[in-house]
Protein backbone atom coordinates (compact mmCIF):
# COMPACT_ATOMS: atom_id res chain seq x y z
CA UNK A 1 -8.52 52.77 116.86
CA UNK A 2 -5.86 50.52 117.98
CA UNK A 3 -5.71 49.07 114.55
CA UNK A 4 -5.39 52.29 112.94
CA UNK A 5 -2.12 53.36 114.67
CA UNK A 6 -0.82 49.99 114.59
CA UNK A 7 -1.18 50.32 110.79
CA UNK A 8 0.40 54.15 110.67
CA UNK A 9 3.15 52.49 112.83
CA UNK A 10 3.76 49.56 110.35
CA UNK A 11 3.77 51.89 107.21
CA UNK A 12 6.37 54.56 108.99
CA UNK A 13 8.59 51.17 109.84
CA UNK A 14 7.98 49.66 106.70
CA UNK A 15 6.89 51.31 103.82
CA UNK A 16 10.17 51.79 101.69
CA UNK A 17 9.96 47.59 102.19
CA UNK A 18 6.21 47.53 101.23
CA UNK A 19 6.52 49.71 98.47
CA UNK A 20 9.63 47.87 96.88
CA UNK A 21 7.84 44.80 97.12
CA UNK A 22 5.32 46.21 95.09
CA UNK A 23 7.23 47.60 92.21
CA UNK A 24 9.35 43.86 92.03
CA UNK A 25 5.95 42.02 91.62
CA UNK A 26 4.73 44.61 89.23
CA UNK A 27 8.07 44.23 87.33
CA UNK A 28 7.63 40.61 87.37
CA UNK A 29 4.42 40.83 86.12
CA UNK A 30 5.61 43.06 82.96
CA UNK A 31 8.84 41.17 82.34
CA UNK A 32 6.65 37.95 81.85
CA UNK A 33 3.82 39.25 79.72
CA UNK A 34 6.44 40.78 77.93
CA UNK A 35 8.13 37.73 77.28
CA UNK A 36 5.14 35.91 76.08
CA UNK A 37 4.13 38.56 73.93
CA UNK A 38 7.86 38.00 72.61
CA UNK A 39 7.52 34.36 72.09
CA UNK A 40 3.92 35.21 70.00
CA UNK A 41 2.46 31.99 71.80
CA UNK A 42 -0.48 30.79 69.54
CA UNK A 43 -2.98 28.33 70.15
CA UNK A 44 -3.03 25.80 67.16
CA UNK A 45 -5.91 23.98 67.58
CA UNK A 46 -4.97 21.26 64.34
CA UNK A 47 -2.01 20.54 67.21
CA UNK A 48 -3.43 21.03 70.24
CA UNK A 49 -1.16 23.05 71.89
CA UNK A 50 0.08 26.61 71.67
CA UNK A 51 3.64 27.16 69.44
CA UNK A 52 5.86 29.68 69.80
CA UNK A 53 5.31 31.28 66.56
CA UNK A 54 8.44 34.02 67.16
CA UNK A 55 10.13 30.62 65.65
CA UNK A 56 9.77 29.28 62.35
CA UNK A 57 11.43 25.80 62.32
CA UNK A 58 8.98 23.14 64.22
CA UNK A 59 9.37 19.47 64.45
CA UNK A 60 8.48 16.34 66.84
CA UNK A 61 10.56 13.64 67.92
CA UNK A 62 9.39 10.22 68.56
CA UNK A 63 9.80 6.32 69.44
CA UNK A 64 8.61 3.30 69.26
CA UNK A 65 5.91 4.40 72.19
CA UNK A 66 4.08 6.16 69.25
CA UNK A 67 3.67 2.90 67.04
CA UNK A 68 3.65 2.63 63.37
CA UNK A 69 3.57 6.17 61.90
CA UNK A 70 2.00 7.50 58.87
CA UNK A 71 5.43 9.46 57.55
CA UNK A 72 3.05 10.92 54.74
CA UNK A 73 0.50 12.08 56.67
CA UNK A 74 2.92 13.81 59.52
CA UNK A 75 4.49 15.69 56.49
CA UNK A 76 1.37 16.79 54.56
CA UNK A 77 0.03 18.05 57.33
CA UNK A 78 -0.34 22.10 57.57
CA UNK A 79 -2.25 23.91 59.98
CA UNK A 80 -2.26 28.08 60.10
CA UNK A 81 1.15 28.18 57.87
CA UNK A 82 2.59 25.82 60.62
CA UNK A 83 4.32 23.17 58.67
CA UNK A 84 6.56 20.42 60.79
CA UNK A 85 10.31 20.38 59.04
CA UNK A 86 12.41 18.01 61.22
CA UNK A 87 11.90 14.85 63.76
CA UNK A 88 13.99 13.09 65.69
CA UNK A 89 13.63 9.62 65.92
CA UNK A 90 14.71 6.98 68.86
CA UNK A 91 17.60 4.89 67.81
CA UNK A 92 18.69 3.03 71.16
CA UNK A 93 18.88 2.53 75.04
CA UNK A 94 21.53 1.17 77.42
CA UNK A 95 24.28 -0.92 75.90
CA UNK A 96 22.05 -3.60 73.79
CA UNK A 97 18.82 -2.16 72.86
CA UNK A 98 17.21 -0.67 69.68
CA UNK A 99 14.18 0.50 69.16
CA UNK A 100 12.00 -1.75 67.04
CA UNK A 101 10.83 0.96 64.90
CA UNK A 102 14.02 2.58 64.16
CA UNK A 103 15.14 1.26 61.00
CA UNK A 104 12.05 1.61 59.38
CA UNK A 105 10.89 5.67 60.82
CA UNK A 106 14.62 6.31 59.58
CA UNK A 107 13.55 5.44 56.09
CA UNK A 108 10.42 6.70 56.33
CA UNK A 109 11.30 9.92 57.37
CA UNK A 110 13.79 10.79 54.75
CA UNK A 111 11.36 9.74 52.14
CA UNK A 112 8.95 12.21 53.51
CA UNK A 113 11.52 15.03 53.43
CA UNK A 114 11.85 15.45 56.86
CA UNK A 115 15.10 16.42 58.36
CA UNK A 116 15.90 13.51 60.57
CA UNK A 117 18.21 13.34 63.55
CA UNK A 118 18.72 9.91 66.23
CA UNK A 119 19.17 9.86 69.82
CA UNK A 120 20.48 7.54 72.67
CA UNK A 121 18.62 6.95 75.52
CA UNK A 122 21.68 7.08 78.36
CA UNK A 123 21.98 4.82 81.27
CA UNK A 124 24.56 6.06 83.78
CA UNK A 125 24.63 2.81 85.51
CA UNK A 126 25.72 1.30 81.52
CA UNK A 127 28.93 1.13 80.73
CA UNK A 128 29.31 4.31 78.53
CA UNK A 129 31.62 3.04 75.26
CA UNK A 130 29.09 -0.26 74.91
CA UNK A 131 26.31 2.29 74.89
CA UNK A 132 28.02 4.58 72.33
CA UNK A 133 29.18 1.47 70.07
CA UNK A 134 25.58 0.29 70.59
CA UNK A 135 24.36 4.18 69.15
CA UNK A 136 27.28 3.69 66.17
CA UNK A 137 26.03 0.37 65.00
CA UNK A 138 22.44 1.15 64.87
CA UNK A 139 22.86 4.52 63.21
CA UNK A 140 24.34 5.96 59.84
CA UNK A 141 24.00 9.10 59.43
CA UNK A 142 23.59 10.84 56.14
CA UNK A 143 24.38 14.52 54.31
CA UNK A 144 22.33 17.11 56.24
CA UNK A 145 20.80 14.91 59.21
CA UNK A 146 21.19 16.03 62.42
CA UNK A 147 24.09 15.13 64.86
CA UNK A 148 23.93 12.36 67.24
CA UNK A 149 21.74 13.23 70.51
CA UNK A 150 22.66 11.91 73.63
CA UNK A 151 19.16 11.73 75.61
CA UNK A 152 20.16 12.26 79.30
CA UNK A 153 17.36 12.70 81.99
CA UNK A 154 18.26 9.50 84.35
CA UNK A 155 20.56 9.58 87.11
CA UNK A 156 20.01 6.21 88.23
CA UNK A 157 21.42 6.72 91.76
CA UNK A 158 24.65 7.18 90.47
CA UNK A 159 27.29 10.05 92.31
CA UNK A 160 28.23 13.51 90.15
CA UNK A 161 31.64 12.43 89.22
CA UNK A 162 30.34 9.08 87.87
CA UNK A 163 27.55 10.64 85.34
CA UNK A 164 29.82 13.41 84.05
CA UNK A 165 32.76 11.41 83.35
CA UNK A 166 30.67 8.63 81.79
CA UNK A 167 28.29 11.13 80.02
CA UNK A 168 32.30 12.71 78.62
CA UNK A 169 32.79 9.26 77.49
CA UNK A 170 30.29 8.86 75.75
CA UNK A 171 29.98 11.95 73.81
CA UNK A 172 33.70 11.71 73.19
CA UNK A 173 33.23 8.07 71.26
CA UNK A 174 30.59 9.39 69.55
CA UNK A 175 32.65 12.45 68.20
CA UNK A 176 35.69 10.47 66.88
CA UNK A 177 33.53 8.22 64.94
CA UNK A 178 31.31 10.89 62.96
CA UNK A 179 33.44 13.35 63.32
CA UNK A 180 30.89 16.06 64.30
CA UNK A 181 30.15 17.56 68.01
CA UNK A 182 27.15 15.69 69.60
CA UNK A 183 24.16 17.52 70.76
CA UNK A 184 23.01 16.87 74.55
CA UNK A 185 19.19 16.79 75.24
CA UNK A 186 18.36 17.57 78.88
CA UNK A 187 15.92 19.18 80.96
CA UNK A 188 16.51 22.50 83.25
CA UNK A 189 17.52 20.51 86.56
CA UNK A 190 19.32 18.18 85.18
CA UNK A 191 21.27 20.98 82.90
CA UNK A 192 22.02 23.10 86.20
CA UNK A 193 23.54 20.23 87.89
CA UNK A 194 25.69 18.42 85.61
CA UNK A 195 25.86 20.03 81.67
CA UNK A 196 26.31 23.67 83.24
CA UNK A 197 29.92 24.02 83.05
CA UNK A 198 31.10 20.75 82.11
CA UNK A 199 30.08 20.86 78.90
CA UNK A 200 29.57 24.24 77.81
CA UNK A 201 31.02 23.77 74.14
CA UNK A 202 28.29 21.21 73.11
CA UNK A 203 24.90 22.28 71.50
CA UNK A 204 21.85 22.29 73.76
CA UNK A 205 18.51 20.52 73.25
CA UNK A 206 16.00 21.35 76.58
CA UNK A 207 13.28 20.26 77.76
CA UNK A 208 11.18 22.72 79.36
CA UNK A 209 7.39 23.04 79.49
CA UNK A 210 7.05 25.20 82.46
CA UNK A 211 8.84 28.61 80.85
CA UNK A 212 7.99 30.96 78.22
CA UNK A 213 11.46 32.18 77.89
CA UNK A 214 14.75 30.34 78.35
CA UNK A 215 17.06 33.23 79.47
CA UNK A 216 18.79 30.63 82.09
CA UNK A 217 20.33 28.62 79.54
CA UNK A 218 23.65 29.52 77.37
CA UNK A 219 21.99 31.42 74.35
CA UNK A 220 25.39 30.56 72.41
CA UNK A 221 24.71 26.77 72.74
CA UNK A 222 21.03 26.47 72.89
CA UNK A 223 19.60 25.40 69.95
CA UNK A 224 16.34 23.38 70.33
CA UNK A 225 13.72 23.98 72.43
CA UNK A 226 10.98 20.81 73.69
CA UNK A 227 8.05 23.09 74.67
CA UNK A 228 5.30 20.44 74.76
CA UNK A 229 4.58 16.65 75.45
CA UNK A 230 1.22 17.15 74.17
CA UNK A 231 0.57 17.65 70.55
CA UNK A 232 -1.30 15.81 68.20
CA UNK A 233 0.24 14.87 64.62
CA UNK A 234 -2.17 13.36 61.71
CA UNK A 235 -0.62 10.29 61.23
CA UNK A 236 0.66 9.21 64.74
CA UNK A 237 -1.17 7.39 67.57
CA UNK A 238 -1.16 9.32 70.91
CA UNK A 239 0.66 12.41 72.25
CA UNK A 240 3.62 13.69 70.63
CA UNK A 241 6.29 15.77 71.89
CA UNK A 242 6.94 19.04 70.18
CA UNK A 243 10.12 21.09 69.64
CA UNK A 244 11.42 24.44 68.11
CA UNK A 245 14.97 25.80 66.67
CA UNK A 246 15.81 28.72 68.39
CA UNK A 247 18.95 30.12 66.90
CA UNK A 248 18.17 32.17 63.52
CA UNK A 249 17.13 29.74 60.81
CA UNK A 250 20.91 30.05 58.95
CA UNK A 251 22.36 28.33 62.32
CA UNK A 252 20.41 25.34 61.35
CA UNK A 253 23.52 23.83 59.64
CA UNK A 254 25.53 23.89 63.14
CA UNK A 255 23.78 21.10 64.12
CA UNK A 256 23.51 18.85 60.44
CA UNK A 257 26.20 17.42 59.23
């Protein structure tokens, strides 16, 4: 009995609360199935993983971790219409290193027809001009590859004001050499905290496996989306990481040179 008014008490209190509550999680639960039915998620099983088949462009990107690669079996490969049209490919770390595989998946890859693009592993604890002149020696980029990628998801105990102005630096050197706006490859925290308003005006590359939409990044800037670690390529040892464009398929040439 007790129970019973205590529970008549509670709703009279609290009810408009209760009842709010209720609609938010229900809303919640409609905005996200919504969005996944807008991203047309599809389990591949030739890849592994599920695609966001809303998008049309797909590609991988890779290193040396993956070993010698098959370039003609990654590009014959076709699985439900899904064909992969671009890969970006590992060119160096730090100030002094290259990755041993480089030169030769850079060849490879354009003889396959894929649409190549090279990033830079960043160091913020590396001085940031030796680690772009270490990027501009290694790479030389071609008619319709993909601008330079800066690959930033260390922080290496260094402060705010250190990282930003270094990762400025960087991308800076970069752009008078080629002469085209680098591309920044981060993942959501590290976005929030350092690319979010600092460096609004360069194209986007995340990282996020956790989200089926992106609605907190800058749709204006985003271009690439890394949905997966976890795909499987004919033609390449191991785990490989997929990606997606996200812009309409006539932005592509934003990002190429």
């Amino acid at each position: 009995m007790k129970s019973r008014v205590l529970g008549k008490i509670i709703l009279r209190r609290y009810g408009f609360w209760i009842a709010g509550g209720l609609i938010l999680l229900l809303a919640g639960w409609w905005f996200r199935s919504r969005q996944k039915a807008q991203m047309d998620w599809r389990h591949v099983s030739a890849f592994g993983i599920r695609l966001p088949m809303r998008f049309g462009i797909h590609g991988i990107d890779v290193s040396r971790h993956n070993d010698r690669i098959n370039w003609k079996r990654v590009r014959d490969m076709e699985a439900e219409g899904v064909r992969l049209q671009f890969v970006f490919i590992k060119a160096t770390e730090g100030a002094t290193l290259s990755d041993k595989q480089f030169a030769k998946n850079w060849r490879e890859a354009r003889k396959s027809n894929l649409r190549r693009g090279a990033y830079h592993f960043y160091h913020p604890t590396r001085d940031p001009i030796k680690q772009a002149n270490n990027f501009i020696r290694t790479v030389e980029l071609g008619e319709g590859d993909f601008v330079p990628v800066v690959d930033f998801e260390v922080t290496n105990g260094q402060s705010d004001v250190v990282i930003i102005d270094g990762l400025r630096q960087w991308l800076e050197a970069i752009e008078d050499h080629y002469n085209v706006r680098p591309m920044i490859y981060t993942n959501g925290n590290l976005y929030r905290r350092y690319i979010k308003g600092n460096f609004n005006d360069y194209p986007l590359w995340i990282a996020d496996y956790s989200n089926t939409h992106l609605r907190q990044y800058d749709s204006d800037q985003l271009y690439l989306w890394q949905h997966s670690q976890s795909g499987w390529v004919q033609g390449i040892r191991g785990r490989v990481d997929f990606n997606v464009f996200v812009m309409d398929e006539d932005r592509l040439s934003d990002i190429c040179l």
